[in-house]
Protein backbone atom coordinates (compact mmCIF):
# COMPACT_ATOMS: atom_id res chain seq x y z
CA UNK A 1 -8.52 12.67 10.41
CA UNK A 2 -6.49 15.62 11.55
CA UNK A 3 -2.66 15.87 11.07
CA UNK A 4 -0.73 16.70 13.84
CA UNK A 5 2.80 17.11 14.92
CA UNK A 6 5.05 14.43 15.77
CA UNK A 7 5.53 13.72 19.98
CA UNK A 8 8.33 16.00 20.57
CA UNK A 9 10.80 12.47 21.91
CA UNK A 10 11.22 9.67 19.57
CA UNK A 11 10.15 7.37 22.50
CA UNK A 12 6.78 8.66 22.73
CA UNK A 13 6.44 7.56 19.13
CA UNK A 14 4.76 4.08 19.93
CA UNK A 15 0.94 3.54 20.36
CA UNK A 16 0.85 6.80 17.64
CA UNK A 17 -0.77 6.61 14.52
CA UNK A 18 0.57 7.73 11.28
CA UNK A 19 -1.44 8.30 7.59
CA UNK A 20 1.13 6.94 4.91
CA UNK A 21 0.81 8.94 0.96
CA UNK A 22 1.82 5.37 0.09
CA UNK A 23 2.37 1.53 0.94
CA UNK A 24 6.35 0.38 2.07
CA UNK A 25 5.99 -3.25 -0.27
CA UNK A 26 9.52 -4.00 0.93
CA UNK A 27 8.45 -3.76 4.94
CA UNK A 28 5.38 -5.72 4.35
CA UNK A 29 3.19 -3.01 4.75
CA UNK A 30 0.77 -2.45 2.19
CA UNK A 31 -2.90 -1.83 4.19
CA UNK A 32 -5.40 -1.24 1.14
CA UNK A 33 -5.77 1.97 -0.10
CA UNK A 34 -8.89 2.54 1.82
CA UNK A 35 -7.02 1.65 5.33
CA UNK A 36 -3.69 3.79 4.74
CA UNK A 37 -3.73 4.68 8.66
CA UNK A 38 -1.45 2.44 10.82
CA UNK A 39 -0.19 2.58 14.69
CA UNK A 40 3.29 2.00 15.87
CA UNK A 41 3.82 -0.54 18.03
CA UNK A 42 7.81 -0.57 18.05
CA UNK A 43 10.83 1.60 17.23
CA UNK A 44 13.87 -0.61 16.50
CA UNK A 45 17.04 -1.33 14.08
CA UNK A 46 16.47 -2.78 10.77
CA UNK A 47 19.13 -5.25 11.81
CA UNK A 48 16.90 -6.48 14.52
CA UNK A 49 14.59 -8.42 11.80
CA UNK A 50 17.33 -10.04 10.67
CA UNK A 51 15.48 -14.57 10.39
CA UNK A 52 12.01 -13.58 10.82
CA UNK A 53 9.51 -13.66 8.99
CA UNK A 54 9.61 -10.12 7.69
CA UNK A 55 13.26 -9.90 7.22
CA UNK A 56 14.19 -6.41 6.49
CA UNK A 57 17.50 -6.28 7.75
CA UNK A 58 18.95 -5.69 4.04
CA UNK A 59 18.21 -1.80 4.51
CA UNK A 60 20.89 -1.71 6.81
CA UNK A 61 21.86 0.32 10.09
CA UNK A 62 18.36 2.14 10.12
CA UNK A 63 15.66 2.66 12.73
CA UNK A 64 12.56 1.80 11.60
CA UNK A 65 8.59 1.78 13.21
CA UNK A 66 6.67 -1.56 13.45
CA UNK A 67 3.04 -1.04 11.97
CA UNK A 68 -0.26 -2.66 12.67
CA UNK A 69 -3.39 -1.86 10.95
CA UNK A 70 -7.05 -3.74 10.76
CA UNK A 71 -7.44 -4.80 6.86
CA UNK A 72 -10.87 -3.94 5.92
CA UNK A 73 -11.12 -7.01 3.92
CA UNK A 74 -10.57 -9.61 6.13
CA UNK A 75 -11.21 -8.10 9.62
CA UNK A 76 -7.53 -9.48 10.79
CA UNK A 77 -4.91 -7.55 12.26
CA UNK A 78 -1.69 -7.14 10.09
CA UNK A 79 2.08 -6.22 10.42
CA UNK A 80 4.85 -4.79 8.91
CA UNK A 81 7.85 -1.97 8.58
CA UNK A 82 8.57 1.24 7.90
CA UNK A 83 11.46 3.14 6.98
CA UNK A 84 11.62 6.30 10.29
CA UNK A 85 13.13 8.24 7.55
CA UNK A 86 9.54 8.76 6.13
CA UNK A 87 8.44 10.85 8.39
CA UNK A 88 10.92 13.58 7.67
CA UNK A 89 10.45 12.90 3.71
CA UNK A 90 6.70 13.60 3.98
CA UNK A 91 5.44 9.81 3.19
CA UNK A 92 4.18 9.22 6.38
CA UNK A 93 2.46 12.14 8.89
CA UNK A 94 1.54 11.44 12.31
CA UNK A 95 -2.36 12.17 13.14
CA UNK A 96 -4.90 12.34 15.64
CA UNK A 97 -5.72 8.99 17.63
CA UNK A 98 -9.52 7.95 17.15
CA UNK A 99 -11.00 5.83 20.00
């Protein structure tokens, strides 16, 4: 894994992968701690969740990243939010793509 700088737009942000230091429990993401690498697969407003099934609209007027990641446990592909505001407090770093 090699960290690397984020895409110099915001918009190039999706189909990037980021390591997270730790799991976002409110967002519904918590990979395992062996699978703490996830990919972006949408930049939106918190307010955007608002009556689905991972509501996180209480965190206000925020952008946040939707996440998937493959859980090594069950083999199943698996969703949730993060806060954008981790990247720039150094919980989440954006790293190399592996194909």
């Amino acid at each position: 894994m090699k960290v690397i700088d984020a895409p110099k737009y915001k918009n190039d942000w999706v189909g990037s992968r980021l390591a997270l230091k730790e799991n976002c429990i409110e967002g519904g993401l918590t990979p395992l701690p062996q699978a703490l690498t996830v990919r972006i697969t949408r930049r939106m407003n918190a307010r955007e969740t608002m009556h689905s099934a991972q509501d996180v609209s209480r965190w206000g007027e925020v952008r946040i990243l939707k996440c998937i990641w493959k859980c090594p446990a069950c083999e199943a592909m698996h969703s949730g939010y993060l806060p954008e505001s981790w990247i720039e407090e150094g919980k989440a770093f954006f790293i190399e793509r592996k194909y």
